[in-house]
N, C-alpha and C. Protein backbone atom coordinates (compact mmCIF):
# COMPACT_ATOMS: atom_id res chain seq x y z
N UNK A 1 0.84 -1.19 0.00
CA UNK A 1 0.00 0.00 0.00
C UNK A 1 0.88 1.25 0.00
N UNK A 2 1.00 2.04 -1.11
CA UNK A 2 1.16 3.90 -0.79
C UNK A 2 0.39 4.89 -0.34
N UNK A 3 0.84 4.96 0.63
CA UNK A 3 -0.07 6.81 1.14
C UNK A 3 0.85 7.56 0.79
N UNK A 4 -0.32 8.53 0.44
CA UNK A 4 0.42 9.74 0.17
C UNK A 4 0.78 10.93 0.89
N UNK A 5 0.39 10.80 2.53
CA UNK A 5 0.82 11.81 3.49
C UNK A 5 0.75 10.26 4.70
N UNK A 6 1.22 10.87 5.90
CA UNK A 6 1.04 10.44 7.12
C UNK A 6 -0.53 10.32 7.59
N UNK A 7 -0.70 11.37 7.30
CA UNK A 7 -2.25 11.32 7.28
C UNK A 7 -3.19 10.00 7.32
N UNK A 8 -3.05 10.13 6.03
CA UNK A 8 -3.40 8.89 5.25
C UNK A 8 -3.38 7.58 5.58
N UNK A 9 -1.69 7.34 6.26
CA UNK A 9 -1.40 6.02 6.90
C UNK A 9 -1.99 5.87 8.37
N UNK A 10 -2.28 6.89 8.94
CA UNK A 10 -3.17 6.45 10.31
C UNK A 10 -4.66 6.15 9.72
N UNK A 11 -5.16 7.20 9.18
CA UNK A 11 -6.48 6.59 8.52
C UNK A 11 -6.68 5.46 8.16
N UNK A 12 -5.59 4.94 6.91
CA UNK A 12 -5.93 3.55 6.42
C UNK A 12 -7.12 2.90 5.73
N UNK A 13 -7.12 4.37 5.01
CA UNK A 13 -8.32 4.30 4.17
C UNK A 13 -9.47 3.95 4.63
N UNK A 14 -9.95 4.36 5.71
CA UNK A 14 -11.44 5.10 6.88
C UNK A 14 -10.94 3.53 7.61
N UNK A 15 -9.96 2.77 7.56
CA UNK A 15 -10.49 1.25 8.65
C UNK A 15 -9.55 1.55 10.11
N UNK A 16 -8.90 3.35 10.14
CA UNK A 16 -7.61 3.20 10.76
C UNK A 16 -8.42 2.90 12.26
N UNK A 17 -9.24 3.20 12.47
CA UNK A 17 -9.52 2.85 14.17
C UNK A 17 -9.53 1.47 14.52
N UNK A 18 -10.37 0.91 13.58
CA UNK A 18 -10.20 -0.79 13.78
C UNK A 18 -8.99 -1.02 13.44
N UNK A 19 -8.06 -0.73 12.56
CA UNK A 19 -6.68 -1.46 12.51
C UNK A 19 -5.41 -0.78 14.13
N UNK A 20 -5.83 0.40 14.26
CA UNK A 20 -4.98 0.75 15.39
C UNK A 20 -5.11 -0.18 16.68
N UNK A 21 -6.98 0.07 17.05
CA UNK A 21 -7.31 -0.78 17.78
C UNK A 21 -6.43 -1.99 17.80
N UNK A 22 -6.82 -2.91 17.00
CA UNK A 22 -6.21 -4.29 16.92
C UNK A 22 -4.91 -4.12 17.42
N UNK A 23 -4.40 -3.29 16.23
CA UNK A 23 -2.72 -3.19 16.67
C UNK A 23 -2.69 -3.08 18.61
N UNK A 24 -3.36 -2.06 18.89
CA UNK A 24 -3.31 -1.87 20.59
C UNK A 24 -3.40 -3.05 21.55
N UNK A 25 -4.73 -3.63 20.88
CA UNK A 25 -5.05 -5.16 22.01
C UNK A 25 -3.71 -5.99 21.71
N UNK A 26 -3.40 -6.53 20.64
CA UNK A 26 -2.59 -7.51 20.23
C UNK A 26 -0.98 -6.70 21.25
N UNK A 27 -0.94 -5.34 21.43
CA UNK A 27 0.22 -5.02 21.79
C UNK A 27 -0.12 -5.38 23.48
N UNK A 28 -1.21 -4.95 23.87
CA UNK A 28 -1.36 -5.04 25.33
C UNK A 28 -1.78 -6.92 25.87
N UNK A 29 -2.36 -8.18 24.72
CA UNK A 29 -2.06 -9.18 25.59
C UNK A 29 -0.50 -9.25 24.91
N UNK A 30 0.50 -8.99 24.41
CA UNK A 30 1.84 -9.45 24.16
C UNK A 30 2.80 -8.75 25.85
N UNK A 31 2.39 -7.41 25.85
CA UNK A 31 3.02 -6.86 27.42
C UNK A 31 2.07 -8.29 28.75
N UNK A 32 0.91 -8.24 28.72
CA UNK A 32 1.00 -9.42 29.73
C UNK A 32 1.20 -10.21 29.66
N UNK A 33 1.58 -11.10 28.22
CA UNK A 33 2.40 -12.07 28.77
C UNK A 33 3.66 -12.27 28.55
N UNK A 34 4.22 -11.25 28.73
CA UNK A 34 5.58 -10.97 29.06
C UNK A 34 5.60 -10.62 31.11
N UNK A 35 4.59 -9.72 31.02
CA UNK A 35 4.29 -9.18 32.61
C UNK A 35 4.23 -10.23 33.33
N UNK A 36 3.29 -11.24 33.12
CA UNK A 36 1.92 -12.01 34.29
C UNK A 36 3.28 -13.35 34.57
N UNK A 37 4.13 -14.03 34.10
CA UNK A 37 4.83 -14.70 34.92
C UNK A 37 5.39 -14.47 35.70
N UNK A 38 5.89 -13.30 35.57
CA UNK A 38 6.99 -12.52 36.44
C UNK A 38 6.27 -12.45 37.41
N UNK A 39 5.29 -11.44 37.38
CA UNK A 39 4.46 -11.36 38.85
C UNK A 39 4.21 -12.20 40.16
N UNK A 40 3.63 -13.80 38.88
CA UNK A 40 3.62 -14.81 39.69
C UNK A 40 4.29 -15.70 40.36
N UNK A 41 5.75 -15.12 39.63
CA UNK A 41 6.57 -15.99 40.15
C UNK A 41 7.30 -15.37 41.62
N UNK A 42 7.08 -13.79 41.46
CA UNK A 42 7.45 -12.76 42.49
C UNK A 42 6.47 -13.07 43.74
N UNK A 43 4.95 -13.37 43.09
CA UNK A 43 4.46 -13.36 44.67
C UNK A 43 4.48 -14.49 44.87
N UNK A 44 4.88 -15.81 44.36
CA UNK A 44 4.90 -17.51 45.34
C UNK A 44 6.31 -17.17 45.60
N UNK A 45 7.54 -16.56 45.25
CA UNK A 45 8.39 -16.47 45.89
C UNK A 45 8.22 -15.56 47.67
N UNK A 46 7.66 -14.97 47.31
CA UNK A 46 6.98 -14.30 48.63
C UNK A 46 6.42 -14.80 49.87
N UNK A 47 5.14 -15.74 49.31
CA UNK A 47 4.55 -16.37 50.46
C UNK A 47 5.43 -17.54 50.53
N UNK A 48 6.18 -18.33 49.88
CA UNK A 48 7.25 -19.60 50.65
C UNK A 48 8.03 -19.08 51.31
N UNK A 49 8.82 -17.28 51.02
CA UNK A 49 9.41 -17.30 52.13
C UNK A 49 9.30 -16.99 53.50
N UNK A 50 7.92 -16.41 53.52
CA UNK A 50 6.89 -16.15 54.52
C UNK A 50 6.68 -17.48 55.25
N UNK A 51 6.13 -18.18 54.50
CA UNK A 51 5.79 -19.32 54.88
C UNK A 51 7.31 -19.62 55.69
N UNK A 52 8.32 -20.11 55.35
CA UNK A 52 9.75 -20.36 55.72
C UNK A 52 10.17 -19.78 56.88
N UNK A 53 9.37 -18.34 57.01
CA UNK A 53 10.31 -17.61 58.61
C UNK A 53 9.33 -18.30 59.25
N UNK A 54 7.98 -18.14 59.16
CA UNK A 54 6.90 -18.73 60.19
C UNK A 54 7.20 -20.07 60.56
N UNK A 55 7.80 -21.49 59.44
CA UNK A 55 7.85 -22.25 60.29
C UNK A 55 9.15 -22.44 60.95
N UNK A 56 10.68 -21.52 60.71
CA UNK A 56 11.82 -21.49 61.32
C UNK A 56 11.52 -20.45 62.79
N UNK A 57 10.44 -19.81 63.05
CA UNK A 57 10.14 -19.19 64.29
C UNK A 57 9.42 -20.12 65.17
N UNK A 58 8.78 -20.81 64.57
CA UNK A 58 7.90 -22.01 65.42
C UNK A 58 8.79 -22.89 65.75
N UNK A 59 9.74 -22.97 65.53
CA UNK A 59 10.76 -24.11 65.75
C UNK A 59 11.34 -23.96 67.29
């Protein structure tokens, strides 16, 4: 495809909201799942070591 201004290329010949859109969702689930392991792996690292002082204090 040629456009002939910048303009033009966000428009996308009247479909630019649905194609930005898309572009947006597809960008935001690619950031969570890059994000959402990390997280989860940050908070079970958390509560085992929680878990870990509680049962080395009970001791």
């Amino acid at each position: 495809m040629n456009f002939e201004s910048l303009n033009e290329f966000f428009a996308m010949g009247g479909h630019g909201l649905y194609v930005w859109l898309a572009y947006g969702a597809g960008g935001l689930v690619f950031l969570y799942n890059l994000a959402a392991p990390k997280l989860k792996r940050d908070g079970l690292v958390k509560r085992l070591s929680q878990q870990y002082r509680r049962e080395k204090a009970s001791q």
